[in-house]
PDB file of N, CA and C in Angstrom:
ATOM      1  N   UNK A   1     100.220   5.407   4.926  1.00  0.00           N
ATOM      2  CA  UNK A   1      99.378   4.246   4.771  1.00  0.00           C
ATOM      3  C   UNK A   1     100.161   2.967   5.036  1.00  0.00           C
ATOM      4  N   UNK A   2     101.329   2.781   4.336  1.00  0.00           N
ATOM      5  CA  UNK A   2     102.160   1.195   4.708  1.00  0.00           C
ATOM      6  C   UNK A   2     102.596   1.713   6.082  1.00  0.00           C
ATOM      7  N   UNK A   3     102.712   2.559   7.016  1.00  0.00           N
ATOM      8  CA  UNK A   3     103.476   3.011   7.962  1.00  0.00           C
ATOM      9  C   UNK A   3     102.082   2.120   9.072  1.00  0.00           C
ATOM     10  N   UNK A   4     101.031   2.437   8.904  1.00  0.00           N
ATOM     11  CA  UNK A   4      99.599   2.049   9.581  1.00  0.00           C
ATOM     12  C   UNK A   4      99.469   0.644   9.444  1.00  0.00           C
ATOM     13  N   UNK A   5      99.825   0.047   8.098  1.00  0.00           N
ATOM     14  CA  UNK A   5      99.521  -1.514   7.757  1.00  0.00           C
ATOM     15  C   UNK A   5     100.852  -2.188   8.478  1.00  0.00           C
ATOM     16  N   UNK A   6     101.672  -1.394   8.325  1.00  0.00           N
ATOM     17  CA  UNK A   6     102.887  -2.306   9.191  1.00  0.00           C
ATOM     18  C   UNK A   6     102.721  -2.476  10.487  1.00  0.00           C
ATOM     19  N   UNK A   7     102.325  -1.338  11.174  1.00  0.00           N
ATOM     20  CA  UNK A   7     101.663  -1.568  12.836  1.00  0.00           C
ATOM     21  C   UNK A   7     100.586  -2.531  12.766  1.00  0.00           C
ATOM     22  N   UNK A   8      99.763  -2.198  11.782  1.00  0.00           N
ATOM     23  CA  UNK A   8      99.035  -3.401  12.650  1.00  0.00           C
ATOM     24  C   UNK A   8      99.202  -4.685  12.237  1.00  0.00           C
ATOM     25  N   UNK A   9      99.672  -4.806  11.389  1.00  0.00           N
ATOM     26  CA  UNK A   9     100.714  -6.108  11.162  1.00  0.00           C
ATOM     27  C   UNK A   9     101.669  -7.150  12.541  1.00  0.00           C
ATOM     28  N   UNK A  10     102.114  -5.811  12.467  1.00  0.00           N
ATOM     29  CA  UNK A  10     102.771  -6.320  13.870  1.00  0.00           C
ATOM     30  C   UNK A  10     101.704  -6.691  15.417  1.00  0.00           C
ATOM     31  N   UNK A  11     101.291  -5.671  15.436  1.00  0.00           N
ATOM     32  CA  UNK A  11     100.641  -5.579  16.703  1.00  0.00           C
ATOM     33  C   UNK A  11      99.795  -7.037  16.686  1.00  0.00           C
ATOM     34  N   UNK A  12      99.052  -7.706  15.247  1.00  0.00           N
ATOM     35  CA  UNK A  12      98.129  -8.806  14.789  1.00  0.00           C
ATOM     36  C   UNK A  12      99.271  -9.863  15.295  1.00  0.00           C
ATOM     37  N   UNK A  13     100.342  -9.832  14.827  1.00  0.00           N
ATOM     38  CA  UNK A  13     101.210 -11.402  14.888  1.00  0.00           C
ATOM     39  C   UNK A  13     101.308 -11.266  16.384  1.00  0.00           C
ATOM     40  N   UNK A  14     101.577  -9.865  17.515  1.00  0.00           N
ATOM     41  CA  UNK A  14     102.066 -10.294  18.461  1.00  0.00           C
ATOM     42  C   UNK A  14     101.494 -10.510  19.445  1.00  0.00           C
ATOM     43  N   UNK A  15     100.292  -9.887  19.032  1.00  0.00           N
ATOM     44  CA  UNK A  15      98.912 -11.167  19.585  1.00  0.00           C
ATOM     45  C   UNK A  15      98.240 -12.529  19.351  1.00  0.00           C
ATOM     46  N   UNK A  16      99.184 -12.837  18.022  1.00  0.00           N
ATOM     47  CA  UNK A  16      98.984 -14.198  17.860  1.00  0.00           C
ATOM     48  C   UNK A  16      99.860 -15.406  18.057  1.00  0.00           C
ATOM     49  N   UNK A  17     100.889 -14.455  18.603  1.00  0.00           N
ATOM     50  CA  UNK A  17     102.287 -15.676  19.127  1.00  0.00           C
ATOM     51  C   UNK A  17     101.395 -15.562  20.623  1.00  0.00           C
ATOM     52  N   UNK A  18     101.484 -14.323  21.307  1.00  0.00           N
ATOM     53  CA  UNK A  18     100.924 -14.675  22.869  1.00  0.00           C
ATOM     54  C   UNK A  18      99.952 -15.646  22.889  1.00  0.00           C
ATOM     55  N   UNK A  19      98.743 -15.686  21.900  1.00  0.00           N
ATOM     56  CA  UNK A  19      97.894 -16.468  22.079  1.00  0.00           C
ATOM     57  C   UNK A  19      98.332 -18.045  21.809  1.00  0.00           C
ATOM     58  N   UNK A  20      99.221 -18.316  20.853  1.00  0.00           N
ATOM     59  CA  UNK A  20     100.057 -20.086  20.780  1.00  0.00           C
ATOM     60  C   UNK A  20     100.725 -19.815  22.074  1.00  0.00           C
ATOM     61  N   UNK A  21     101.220 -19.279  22.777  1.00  0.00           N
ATOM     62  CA  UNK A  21     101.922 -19.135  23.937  1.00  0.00           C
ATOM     63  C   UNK A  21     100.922 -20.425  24.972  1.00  0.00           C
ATOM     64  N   UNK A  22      99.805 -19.381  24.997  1.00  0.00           N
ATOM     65  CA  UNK A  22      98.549 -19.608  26.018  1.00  0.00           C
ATOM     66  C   UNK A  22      98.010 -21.184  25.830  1.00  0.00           C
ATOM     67  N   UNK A  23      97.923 -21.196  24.529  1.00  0.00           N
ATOM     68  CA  UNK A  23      97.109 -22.479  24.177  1.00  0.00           C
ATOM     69  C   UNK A  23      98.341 -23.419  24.298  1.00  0.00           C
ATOM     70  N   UNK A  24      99.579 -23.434  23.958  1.00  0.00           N
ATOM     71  CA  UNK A  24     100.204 -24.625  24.680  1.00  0.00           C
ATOM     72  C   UNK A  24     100.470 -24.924  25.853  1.00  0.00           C
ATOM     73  N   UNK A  25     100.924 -24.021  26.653  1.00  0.00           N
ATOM     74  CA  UNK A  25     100.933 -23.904  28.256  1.00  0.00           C
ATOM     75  C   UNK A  25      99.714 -24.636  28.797  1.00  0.00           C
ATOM     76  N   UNK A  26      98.040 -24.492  28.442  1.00  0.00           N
ATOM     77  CA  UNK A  26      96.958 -24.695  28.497  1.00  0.00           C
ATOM     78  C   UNK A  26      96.868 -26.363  28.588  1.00  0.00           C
ATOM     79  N   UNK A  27      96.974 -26.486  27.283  1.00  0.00           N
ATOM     80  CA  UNK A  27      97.153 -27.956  26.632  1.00  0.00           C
ATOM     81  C   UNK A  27      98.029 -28.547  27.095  1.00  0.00           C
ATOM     82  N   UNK A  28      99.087 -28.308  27.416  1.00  0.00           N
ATOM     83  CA  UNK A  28     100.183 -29.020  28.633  1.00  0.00           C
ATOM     84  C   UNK A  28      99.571 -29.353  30.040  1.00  0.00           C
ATOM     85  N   UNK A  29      98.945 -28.597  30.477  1.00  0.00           N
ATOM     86  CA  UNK A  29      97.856 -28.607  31.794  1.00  0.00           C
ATOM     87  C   UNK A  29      97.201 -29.869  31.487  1.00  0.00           C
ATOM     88  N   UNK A  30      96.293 -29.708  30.539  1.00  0.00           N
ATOM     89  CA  UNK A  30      95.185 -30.297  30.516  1.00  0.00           C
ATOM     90  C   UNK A  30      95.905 -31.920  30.231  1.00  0.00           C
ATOM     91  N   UNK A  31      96.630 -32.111  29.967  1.00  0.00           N
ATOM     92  CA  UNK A  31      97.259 -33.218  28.840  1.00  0.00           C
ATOM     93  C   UNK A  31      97.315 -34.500  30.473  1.00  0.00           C
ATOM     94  N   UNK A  32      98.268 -33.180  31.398  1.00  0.00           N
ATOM     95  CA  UNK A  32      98.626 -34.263  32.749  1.00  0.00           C
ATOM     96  C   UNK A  32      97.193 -34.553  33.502  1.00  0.00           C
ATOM     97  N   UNK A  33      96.424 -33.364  33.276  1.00  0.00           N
ATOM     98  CA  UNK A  33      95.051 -33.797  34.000  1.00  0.00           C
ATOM     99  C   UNK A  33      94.160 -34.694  33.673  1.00  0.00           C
ATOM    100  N   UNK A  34      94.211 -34.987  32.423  1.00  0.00           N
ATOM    101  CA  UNK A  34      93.615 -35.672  31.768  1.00  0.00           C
ATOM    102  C   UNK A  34      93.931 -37.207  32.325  1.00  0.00           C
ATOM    103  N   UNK A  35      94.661 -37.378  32.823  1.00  0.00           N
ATOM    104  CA  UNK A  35      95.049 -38.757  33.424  1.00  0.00           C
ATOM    105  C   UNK A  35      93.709 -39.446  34.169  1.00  0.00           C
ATOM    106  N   UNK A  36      93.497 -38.444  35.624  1.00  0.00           N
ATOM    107  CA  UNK A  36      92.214 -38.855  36.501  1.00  0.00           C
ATOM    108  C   UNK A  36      91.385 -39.073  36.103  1.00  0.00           C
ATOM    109  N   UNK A  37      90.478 -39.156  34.581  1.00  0.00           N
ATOM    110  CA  UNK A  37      89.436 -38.740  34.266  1.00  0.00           C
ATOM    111  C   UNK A  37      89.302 -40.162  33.586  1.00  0.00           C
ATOM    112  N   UNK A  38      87.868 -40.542  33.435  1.00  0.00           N
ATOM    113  CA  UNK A  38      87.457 -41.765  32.994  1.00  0.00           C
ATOM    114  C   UNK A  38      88.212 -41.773  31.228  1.00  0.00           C
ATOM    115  N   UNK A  39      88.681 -43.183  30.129  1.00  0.00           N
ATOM    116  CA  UNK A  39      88.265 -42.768  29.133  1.00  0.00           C
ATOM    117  C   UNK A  39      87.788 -42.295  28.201  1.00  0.00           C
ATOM    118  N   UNK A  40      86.270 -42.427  28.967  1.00  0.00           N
ATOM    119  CA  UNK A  40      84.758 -41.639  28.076  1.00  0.00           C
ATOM    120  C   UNK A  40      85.123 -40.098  28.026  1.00  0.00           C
ATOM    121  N   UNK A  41      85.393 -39.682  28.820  1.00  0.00           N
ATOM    122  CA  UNK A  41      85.634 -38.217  29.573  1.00  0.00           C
ATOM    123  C   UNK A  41      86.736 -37.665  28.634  1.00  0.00           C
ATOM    124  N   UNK A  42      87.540 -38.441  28.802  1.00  0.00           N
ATOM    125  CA  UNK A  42      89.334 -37.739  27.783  1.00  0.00           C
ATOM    126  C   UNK A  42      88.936 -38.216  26.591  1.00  0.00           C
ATOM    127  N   UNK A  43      87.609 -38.823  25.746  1.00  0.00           N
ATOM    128  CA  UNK A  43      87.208 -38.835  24.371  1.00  0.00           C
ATOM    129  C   UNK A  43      86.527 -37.384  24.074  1.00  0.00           C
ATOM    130  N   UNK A  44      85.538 -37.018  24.804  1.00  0.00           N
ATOM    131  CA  UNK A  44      85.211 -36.158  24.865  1.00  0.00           C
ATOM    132  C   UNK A  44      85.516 -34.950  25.015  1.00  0.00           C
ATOM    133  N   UNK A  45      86.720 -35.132  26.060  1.00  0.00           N
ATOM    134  CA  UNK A  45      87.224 -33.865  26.051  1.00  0.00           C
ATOM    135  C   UNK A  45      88.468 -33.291  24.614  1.00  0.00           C
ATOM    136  N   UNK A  46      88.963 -34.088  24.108  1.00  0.00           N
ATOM    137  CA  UNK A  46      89.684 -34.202  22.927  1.00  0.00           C
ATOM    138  C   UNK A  46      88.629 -33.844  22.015  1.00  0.00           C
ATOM    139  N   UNK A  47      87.555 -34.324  21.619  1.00  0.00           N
ATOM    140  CA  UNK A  47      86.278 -34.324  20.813  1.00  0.00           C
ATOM    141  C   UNK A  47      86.088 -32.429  21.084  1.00  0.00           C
ATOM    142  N   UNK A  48      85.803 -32.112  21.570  1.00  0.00           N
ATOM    143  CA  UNK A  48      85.451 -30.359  22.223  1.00  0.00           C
ATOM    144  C   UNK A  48      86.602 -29.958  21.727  1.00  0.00           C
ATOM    145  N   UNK A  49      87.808 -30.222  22.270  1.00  0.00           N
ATOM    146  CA  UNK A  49      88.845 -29.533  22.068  1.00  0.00           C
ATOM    147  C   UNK A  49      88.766 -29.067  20.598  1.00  0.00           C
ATOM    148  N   UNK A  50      89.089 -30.606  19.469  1.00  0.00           N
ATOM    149  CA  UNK A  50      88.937 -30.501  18.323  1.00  0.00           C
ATOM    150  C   UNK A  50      87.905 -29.596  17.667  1.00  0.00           C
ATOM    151  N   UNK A  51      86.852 -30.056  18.018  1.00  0.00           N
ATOM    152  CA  UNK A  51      85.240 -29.022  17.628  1.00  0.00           C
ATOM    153  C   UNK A  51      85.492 -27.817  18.159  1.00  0.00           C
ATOM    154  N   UNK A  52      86.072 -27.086  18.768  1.00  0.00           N
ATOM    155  CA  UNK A  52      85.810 -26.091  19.360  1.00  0.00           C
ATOM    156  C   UNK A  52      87.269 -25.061  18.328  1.00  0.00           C
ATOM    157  N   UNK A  53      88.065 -25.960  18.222  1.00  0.00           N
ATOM    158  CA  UNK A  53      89.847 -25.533  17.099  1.00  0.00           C
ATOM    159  C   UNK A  53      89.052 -24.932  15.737  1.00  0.00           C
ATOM    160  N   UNK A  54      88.240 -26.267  15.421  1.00  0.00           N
ATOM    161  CA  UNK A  54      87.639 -25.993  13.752  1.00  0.00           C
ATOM    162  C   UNK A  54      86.660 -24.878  13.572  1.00  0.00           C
ATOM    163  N   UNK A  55      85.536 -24.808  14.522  1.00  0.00           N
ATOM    164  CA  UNK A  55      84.596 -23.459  14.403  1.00  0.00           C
ATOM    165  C   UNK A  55      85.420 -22.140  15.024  1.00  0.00           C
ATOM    166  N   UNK A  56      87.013 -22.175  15.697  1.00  0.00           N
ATOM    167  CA  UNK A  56      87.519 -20.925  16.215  1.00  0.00           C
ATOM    168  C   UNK A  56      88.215 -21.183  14.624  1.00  0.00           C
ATOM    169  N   UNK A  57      89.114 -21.572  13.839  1.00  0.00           N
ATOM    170  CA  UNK A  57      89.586 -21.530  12.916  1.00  0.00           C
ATOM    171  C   UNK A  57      88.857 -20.788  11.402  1.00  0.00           C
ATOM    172  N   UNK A  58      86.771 -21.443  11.445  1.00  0.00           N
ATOM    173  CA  UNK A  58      86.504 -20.562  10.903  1.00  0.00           C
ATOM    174  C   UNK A  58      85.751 -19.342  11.290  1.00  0.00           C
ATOM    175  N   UNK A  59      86.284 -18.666  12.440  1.00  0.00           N
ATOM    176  CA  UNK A  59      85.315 -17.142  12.734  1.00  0.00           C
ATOM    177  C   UNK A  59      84.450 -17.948  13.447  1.00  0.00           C
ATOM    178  N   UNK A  60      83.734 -19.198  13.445  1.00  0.00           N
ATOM    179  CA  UNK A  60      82.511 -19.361  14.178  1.00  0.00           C
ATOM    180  C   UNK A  60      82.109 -19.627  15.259  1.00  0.00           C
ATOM    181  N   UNK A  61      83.323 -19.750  16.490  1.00  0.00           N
ATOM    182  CA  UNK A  61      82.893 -20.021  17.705  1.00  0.00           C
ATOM    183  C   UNK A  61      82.372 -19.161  18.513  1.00  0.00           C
ATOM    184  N   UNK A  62      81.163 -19.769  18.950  1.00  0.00           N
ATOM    185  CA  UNK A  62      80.248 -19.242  19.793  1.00  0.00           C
ATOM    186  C   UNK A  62      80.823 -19.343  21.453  1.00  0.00           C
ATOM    187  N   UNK A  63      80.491 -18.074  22.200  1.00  0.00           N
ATOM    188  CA  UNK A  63      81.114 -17.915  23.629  1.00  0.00           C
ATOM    189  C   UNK A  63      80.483 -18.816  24.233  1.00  0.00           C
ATOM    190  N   UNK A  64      79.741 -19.480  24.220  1.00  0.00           N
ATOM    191  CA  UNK A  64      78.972 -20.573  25.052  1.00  0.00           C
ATOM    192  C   UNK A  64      80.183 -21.589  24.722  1.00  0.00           C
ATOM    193  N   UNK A  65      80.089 -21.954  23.599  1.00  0.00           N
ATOM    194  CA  UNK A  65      80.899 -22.961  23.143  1.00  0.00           C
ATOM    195  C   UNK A  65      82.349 -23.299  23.909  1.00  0.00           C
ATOM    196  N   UNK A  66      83.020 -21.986  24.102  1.00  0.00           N
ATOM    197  CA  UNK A  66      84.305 -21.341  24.541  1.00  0.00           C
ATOM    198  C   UNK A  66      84.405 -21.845  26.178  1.00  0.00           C
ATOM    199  N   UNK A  67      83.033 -21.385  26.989  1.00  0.00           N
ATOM    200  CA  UNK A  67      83.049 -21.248  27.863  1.00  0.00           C
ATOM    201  C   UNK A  67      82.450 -22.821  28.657  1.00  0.00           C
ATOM    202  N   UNK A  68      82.359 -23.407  27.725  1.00  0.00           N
ATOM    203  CA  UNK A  68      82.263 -24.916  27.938  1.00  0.00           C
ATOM    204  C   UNK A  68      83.247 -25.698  28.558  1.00  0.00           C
ATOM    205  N   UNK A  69      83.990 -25.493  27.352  1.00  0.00           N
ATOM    206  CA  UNK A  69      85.334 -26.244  26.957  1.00  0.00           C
ATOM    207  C   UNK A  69      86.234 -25.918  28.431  1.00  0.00           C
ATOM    208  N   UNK A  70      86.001 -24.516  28.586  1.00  0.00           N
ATOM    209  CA  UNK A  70      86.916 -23.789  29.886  1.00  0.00           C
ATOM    210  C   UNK A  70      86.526 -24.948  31.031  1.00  0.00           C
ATOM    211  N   UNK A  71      85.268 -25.075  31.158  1.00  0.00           N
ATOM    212  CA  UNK A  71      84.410 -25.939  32.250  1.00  0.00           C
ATOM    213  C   UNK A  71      84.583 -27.027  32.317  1.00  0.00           C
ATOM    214  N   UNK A  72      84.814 -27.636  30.956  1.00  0.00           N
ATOM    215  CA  UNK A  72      85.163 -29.413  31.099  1.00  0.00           C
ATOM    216  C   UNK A  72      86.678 -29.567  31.269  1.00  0.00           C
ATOM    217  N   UNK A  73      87.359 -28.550  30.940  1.00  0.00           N
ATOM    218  CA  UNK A  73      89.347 -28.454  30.821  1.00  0.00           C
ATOM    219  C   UNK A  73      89.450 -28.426  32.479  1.00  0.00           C
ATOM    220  N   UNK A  74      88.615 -27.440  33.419  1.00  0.00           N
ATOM    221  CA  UNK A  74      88.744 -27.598  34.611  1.00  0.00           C
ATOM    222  C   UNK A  74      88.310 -28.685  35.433  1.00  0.00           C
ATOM    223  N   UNK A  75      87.266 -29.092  34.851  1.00  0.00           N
ATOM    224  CA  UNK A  75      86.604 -30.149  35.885  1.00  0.00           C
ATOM    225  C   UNK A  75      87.267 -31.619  35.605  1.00  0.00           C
ATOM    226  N   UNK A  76      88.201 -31.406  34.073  1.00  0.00           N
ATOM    227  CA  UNK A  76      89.021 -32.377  33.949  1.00  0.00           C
ATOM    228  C   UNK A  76      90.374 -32.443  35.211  1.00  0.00           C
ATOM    229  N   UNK A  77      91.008 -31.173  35.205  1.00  0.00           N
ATOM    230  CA  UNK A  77      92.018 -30.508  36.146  1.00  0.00           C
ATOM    231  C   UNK A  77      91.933 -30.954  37.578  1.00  0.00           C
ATOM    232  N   UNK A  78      90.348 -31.515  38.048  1.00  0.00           N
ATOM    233  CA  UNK A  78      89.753 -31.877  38.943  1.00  0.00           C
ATOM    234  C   UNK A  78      89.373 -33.189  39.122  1.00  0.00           C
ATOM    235  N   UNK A  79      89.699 -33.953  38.041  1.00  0.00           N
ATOM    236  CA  UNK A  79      89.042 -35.237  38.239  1.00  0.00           C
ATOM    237  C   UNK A  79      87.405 -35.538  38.188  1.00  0.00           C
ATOM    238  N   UNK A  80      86.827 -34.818  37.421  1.00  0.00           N
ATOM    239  CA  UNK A  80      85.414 -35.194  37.663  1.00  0.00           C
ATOM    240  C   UNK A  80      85.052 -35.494  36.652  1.00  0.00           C
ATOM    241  N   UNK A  81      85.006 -36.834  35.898  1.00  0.00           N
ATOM    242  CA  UNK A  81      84.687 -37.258  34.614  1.00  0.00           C
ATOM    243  C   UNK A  81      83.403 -36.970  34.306  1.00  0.00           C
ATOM    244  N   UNK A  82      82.697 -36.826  35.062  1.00  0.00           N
ATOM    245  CA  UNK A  82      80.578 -36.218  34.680  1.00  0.00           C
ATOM    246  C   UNK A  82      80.599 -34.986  34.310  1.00  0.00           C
ATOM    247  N   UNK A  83      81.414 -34.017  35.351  1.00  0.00           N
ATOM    248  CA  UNK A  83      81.147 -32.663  34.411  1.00  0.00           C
ATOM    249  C   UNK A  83      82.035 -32.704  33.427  1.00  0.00           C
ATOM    250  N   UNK A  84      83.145 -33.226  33.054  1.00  0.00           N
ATOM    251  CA  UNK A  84      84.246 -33.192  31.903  1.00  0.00           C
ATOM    252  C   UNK A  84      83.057 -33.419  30.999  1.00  0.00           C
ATOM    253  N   UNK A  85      82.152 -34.552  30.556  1.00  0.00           N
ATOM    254  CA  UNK A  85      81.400 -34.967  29.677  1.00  0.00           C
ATOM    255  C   UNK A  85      80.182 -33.990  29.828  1.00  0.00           C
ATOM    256  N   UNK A  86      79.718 -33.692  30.697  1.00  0.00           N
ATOM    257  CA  UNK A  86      78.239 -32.901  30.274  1.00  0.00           C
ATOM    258  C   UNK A  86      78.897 -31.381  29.937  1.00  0.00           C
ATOM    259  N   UNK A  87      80.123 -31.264  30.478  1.00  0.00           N
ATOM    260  CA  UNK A  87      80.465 -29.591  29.722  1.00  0.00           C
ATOM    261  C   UNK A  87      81.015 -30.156  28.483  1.00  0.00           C
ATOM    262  N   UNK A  88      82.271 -30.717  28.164  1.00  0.00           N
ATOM    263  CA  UNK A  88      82.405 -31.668  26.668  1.00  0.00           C
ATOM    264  C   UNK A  88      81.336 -31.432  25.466  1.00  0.00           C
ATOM    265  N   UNK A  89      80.373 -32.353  26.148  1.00  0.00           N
ATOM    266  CA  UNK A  89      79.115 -32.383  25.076  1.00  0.00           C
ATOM    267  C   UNK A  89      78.419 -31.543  24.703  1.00  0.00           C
ATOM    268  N   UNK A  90      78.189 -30.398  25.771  1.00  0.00           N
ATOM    269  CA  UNK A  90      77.547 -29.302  25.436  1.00  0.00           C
ATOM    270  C   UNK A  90      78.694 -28.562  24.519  1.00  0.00           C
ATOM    271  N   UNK A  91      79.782 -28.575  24.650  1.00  0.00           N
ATOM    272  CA  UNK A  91      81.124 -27.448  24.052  1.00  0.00           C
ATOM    273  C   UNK A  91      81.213 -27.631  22.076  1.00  0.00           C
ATOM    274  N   UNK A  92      81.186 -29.388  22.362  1.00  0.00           N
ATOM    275  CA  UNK A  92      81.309 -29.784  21.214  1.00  0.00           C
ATOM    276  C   UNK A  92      79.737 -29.265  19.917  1.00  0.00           C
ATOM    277  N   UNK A  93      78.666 -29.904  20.587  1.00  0.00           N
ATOM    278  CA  UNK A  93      77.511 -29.063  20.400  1.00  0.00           C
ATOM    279  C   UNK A  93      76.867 -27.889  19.603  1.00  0.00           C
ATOM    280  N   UNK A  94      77.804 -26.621  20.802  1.00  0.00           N
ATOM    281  CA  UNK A  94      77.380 -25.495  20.320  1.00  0.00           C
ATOM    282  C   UNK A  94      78.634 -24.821  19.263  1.00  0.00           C
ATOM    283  N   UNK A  95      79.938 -26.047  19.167  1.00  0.00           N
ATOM    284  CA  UNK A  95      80.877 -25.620  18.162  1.00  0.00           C
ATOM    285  C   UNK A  95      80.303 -25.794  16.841  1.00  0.00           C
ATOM    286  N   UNK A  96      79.461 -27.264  17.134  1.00  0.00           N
ATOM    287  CA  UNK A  96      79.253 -27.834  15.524  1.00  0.00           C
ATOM    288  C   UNK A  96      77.945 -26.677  15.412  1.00  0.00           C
ATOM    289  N   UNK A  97      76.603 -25.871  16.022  1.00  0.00           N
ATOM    290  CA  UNK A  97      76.160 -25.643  15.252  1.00  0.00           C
ATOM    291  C   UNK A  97      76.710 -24.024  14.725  1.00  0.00           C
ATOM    292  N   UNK A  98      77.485 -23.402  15.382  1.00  0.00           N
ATOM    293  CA  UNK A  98      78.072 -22.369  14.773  1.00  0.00           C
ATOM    294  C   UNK A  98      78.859 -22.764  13.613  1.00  0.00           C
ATOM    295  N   UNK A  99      79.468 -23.662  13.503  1.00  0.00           N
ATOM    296  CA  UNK A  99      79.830 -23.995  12.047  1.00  0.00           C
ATOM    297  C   UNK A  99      78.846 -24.463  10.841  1.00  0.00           C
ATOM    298  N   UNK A 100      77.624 -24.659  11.569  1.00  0.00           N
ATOM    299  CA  UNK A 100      76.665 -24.706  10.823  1.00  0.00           C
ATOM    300  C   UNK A 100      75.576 -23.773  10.654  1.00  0.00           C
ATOM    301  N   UNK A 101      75.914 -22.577  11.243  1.00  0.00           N
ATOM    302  CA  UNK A 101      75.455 -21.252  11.043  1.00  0.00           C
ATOM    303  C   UNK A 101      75.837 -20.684   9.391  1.00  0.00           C
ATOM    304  N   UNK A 102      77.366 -20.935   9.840  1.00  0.00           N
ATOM    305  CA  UNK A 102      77.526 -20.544   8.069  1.00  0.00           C
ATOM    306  C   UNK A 102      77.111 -21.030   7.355  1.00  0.00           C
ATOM    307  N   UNK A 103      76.323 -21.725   7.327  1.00  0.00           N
ATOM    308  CA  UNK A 103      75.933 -22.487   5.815  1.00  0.00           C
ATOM    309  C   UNK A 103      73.850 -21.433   5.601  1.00  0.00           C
ATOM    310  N   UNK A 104      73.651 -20.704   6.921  1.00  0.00           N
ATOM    311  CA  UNK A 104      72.310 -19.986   6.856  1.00  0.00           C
ATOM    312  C   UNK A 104      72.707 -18.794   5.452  1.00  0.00           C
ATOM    313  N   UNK A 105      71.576 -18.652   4.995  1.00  0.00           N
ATOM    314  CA  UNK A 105      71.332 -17.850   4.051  1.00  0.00           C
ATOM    315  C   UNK A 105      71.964 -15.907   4.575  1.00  0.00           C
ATOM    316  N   UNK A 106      72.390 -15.739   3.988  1.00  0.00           N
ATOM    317  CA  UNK A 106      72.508 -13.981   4.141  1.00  0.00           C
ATOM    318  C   UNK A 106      70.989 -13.243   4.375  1.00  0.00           C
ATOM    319  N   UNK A 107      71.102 -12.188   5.403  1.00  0.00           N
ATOM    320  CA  UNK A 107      70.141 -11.654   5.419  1.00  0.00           C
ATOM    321  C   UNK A 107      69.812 -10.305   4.596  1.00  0.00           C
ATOM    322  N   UNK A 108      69.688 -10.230   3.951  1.00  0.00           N
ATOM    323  CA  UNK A 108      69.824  -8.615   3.236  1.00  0.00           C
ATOM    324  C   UNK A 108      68.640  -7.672   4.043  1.00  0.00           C
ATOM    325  N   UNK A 109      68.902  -6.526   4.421  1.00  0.00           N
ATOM    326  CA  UNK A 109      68.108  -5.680   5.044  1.00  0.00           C
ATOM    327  C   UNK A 109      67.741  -4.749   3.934  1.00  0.00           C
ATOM    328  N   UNK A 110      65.978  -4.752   3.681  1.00  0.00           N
ATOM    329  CA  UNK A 110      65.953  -3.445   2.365  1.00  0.00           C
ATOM    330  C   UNK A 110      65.506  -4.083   0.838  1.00  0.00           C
ATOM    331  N   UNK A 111      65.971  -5.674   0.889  1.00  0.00           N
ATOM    332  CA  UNK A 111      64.663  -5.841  -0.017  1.00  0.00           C
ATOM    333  C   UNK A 111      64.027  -6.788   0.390  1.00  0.00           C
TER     334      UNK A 111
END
């Protein structure tokens, strides 16, 4: 039994260093790209970023949400401050209402 909890112990952290790996490398990207892009655009896109950290922090991010953020990080990468903000806004969006999912009632099945 500790022989099983220690593997996956391990195997959990060393998927969670690769993943800080990813997200700084990422965020280093985005940081220089972020230059081309209007103000409004690098508010927003910081705004998502943030919203999107807090609902992955609690369990609640939604793949839409995820796959937003991917869309405005690129179109930032690209210089296009309109889609940075209409993917942004949508990212930020569908972060806040999955964090506001948790607050829905439990469903009990059976009574």
């Amino acid at each position: 039994m500790s022989k099983a909890l220690l593997v996956l112990t391990s195997v959990a952290l060393l998927g969670l260093s690769g993943c800080a790996d990813l997200q700084s490398s990422s965020t280093a990207g985005t940081q220089s790209a972020k230059a081309g892009i209007s103000a409004e655009a690098q508010a927003a896109l910081s705004a998502a970023q943030a919203d999107v950290k807090a609902a992955k922090a609690k369990n609640a991010l939604w793949t839409t949400a995820e796959n937003a953020l991917k869309a405005a990080e690129d179109a930032a990468a690209k210089g296009d401050s309109a889609a940075v903000l209409k993917d942004a806004k949508f990212a930020s969006s569908q972060a806040k209402d999955g964090l506001a999912q948790l607050n829905y009632p439990v469903l009990k099945v059976g009574q």
